[in-house]
Protein backbone atom coordinates (compact mmCIF):
# COMPACT_ATOMS: atom_id res chain seq x y z
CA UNK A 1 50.52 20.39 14.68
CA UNK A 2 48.51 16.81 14.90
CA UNK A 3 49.20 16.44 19.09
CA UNK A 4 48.20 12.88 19.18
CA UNK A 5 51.08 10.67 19.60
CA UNK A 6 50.07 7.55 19.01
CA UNK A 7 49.14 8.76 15.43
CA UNK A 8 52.27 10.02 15.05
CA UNK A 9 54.51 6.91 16.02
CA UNK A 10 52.93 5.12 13.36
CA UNK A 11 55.17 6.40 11.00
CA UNK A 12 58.43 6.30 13.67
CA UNK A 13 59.48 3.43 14.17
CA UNK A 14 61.74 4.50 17.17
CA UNK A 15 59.05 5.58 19.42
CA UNK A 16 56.20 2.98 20.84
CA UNK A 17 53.28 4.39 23.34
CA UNK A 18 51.20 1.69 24.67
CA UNK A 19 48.42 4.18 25.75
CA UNK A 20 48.23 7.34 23.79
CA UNK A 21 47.84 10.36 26.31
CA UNK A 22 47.81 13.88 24.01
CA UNK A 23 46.80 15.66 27.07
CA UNK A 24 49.54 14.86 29.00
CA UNK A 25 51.60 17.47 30.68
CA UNK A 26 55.05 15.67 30.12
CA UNK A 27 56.90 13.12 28.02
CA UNK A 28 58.85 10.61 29.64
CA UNK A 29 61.34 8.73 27.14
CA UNK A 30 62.78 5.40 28.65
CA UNK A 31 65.57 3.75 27.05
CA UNK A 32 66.54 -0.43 28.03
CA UNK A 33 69.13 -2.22 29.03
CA UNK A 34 71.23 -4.28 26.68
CA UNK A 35 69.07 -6.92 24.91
CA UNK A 36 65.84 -5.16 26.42
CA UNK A 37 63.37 -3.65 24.11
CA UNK A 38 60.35 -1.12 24.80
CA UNK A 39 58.25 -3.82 26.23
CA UNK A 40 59.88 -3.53 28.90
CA UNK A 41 58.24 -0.10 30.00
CA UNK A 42 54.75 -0.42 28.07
CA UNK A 43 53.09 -1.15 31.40
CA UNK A 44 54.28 1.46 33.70
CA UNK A 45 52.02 4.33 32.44
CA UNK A 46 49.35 2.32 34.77
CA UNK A 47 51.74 3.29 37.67
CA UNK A 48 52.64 6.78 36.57
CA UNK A 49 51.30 9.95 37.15
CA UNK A 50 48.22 10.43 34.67
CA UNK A 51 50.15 13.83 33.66
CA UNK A 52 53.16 11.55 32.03
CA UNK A 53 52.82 10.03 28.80
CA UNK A 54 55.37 7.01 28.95
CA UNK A 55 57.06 6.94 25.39
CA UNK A 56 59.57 4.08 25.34
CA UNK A 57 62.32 3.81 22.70
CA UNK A 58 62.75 1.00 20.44
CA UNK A 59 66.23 0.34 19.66
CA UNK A 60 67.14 -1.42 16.29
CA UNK A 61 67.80 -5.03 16.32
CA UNK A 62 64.66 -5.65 18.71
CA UNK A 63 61.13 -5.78 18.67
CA UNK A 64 59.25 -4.10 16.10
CA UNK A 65 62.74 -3.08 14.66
CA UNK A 66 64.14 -6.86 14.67
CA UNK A 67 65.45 -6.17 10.96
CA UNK A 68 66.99 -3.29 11.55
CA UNK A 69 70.79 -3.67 11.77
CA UNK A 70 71.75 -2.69 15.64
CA UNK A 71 74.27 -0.10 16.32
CA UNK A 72 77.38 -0.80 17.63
CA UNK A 73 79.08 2.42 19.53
CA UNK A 74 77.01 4.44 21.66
CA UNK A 75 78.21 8.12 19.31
CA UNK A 76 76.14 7.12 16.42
CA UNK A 77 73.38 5.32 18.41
CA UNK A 78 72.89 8.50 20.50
CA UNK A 79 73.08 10.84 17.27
CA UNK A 80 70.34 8.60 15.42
CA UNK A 81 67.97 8.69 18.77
CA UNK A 82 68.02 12.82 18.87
CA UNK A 83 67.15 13.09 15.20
CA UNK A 84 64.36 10.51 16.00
CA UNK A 85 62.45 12.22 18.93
CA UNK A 86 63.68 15.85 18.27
CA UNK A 87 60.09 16.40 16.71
CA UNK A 88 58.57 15.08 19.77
CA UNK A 89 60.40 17.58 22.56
CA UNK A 90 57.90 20.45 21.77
CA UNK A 91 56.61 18.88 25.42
CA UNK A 92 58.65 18.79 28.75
CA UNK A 93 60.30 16.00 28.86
CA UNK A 94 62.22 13.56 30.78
CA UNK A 95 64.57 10.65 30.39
CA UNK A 96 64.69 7.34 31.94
CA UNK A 97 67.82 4.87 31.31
CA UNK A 98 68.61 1.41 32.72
CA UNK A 99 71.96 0.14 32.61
CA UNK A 100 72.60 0.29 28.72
CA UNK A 101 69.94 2.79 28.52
CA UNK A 102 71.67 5.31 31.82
CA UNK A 103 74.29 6.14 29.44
CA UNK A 104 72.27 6.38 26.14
CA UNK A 105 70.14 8.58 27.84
CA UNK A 106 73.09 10.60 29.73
CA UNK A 107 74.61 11.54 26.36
CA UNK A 108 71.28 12.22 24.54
CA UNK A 109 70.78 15.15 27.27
CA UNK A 110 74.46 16.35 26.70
CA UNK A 111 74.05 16.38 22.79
CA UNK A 112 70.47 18.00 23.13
CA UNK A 113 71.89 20.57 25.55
CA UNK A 114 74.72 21.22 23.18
CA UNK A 115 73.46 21.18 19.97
CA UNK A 116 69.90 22.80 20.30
CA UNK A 117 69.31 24.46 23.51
CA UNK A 118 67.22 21.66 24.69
CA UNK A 119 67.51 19.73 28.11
CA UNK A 120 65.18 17.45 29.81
CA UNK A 121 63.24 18.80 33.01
CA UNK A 122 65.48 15.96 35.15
CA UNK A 123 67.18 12.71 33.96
CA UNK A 124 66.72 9.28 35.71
CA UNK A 125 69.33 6.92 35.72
CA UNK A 126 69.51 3.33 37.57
CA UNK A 127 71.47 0.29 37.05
CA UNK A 128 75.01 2.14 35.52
CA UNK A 129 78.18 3.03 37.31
CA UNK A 130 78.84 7.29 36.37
CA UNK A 131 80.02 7.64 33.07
CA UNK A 132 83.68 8.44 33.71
CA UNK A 133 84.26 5.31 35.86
CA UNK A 134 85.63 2.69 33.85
CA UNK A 135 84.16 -1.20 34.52
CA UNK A 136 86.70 -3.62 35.82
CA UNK A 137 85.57 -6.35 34.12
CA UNK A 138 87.20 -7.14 30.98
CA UNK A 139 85.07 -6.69 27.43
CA UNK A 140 83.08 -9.84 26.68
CA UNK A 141 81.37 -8.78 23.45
CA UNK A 142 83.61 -10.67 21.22
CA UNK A 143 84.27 -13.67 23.43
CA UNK A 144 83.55 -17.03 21.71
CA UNK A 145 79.65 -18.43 21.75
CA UNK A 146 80.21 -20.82 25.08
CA UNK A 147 82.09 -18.14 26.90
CA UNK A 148 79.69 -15.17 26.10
CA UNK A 149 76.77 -17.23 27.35
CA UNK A 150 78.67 -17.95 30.52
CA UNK A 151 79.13 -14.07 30.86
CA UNK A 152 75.47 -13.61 30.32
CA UNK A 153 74.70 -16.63 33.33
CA UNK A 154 77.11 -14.65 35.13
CA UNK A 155 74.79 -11.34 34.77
CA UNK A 156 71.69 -13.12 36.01
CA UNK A 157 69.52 -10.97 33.45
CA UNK A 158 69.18 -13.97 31.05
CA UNK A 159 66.41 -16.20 31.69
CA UNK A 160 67.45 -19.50 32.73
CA UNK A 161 65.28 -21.14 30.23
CA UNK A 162 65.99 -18.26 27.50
CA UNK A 163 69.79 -19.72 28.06
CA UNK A 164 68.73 -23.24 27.46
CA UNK A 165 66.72 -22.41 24.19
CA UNK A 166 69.64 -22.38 21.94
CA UNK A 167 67.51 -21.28 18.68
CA UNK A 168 66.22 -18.60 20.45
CA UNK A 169 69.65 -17.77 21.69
CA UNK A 170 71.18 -17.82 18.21
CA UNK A 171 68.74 -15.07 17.21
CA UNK A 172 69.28 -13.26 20.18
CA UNK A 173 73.22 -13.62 20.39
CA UNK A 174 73.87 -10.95 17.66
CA UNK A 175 71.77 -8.41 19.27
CA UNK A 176 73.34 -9.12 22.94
CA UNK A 177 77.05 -8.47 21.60
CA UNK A 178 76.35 -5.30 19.84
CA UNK A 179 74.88 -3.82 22.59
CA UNK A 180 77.76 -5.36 24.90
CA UNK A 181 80.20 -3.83 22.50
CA UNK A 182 78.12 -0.20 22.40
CA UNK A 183 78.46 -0.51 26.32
CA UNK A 184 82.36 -1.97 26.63
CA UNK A 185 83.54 0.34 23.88
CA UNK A 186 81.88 3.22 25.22
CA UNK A 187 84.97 6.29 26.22
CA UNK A 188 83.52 9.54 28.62
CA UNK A 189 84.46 12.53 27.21
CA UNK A 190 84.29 15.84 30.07
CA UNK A 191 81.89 18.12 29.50
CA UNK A 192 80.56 21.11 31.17
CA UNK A 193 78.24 19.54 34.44
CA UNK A 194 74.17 19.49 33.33
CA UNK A 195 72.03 21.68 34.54
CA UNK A 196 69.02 19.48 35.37
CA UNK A 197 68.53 17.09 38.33
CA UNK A 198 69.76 13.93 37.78
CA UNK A 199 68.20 11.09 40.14
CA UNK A 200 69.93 7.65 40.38
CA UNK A 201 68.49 4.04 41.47
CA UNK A 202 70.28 1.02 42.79
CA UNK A 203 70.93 -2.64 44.20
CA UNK A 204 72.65 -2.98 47.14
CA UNK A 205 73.70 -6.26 45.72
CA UNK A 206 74.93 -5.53 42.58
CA UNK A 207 78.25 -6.96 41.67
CA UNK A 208 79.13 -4.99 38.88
CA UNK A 209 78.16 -1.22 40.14
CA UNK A 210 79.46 -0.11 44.20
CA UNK A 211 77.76 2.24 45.86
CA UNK A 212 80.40 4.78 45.43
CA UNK A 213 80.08 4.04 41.62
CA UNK A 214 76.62 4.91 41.69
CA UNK A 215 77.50 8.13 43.79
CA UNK A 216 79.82 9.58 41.71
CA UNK A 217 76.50 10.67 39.13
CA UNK A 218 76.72 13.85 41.03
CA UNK A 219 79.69 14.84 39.79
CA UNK A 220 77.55 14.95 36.44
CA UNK A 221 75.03 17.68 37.27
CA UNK A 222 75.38 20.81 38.83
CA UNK A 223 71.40 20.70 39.89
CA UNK A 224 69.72 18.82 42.70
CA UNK A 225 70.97 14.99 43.10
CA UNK A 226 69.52 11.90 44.26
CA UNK A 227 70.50 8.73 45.50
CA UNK A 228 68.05 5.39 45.79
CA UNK A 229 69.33 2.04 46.99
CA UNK A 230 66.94 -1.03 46.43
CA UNK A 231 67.70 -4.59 47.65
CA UNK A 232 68.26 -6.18 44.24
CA UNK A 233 71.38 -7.36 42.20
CA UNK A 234 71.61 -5.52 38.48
CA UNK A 235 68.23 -6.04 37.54
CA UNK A 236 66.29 -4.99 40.41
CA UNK A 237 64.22 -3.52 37.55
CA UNK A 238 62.72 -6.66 37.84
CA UNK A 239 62.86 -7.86 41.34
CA UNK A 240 61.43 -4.56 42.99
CA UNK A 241 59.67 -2.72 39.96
CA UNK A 242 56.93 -1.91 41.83
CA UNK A 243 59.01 -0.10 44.68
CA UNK A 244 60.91 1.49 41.68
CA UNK A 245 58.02 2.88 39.95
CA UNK A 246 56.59 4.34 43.09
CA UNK A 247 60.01 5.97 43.80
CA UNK A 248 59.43 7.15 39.85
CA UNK A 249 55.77 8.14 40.31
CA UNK A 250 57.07 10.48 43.40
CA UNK A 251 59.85 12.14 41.81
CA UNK A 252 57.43 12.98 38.66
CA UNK A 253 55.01 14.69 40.41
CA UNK A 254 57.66 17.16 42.41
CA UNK A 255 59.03 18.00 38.66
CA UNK A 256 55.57 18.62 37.12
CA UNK A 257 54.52 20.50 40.04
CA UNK A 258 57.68 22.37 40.28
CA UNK A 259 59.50 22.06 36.69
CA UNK A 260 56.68 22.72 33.81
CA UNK A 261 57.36 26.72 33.58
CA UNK A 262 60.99 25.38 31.93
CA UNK A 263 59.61 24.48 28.59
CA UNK A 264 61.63 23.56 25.71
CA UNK A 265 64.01 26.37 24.88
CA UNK A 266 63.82 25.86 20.93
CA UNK A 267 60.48 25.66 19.16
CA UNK A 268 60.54 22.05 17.62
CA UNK A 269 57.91 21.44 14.59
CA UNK A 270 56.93 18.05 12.45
């Protein structure tokens, strides 16, 4: 099997690496928010462990992949993703999700675990309320143009200036209310608990996720469990990254040093 990556994502267009690392121990597939791409993680391998090969996930509709029609329910999205990196999982892995990207990544580990055996050595989640808590906000996704940008001011995750840029805005508006609609639309279904640790990061001043909504993520794993609160609104992503990714850098270490005798249960070929 050719082990360099960055070779490989050449041909797939689902998978960026901004620094190719074939001797890394793990793989650590991040998945953005809605209306984020996989720039938004192509500098944290300077902040990770060497051992980590970062391996962000480009979405359709964005990027690279701004041609590509974007999904619009999370079922399908989350089937297309595990075809797309199942050749990649002959590593340990992990998964990284914000907002959006918590859930994406939530049911990508259930439908691995289900359909092939396979489960990540511990899932990170940040910036989404537990799966089976339903938002109280109404949808917004098919909201006229001037109230869907007002939703967007609301979220503070829209540049001012992006907002005031209304070509930009027109490209970008079709994109932001199919991923809106892949979040609103989105319906838990109960499972069986995981079986990996699941760690979970915060804002303390994030209007749309509680403390208690962030808390409830244990009720989704019957491993280890981890709570982190950071002094940001939504996208603390942003406002305390670098606290974030040390947070990240910490917890990766404990599962290489602890977790890399749990390799894939199913032999995965290209």
């Amino acid at each position: 099997m050719n082990t360099n990556f960055l070779k490989r994502t050449v041909t797939n267009s689902w998978l960026t690496c901004a620094q190719s690392n074939p001797a890394a121990k793990m793989r650590l597939f991040c998945f953005p928010y809605a209306g984020g791409s996989a720039q938004l993680y192509h500098k944290w391998t300077a902040s990770l462990p060497a051992t980590v090969e970062v391996c962000p996930v480009q979405l359709p509709g964005r990027g690279n992949r701004m041609k590509d029609a974007p999904f619009h329910h999370m079922t399908p999205m989350v089937k297309a993703v595990s075809t797309a990196i199942l050749p990649y999982l002959q590593k340990p892995f992990c998964f990284f999700g914000y907002s959006m990207g918590a859930i994406i990544a939530f049911e990508l580990t259930r439908l691995l675990q289900r359909e092939y055996g396979l489960k990540p050595l511990h899932l990170f989640v940040a910036g989404r309320t537990a799966p089976p808590i339903v938002p109280d906000e109404p949808p917004t996704y098919h909201l006229p143009e001037k109230e869907f940008l007002e939703s967007l001011n609301d979220l503070n995750g829209t540049p001012k200036e992006l907002l005031a840029n209304t070509e930009l805005m027109q490209l970008m508006i079709p994109l932001l209310r199919a991923d809106f609609e892949v979040c609103q639309t989105y319906s838990y279904a109960p499972s069986l608990r995981l079986d990996c640790p699941i760690s979970v990061y915060g804002g303390t001043q994030d209007e749309h996720v509680s403390l208690d909504d962030y808390e409830a993520w244990k009720d989704q794993t019957s491993g280890p469990f981890k709570l982190t609160m950071y002094e940001g609104d939504h996208f603390f992503i942003h406002s305390h990254q670098q606290q974030l990714l040390q947070a990240l850098a910490g917890e990766l270490d404990q599962v290489i040093s602890k977790g890399l005798h749990l390799s894939p249960t199913v032999a995965v070929t290209v």
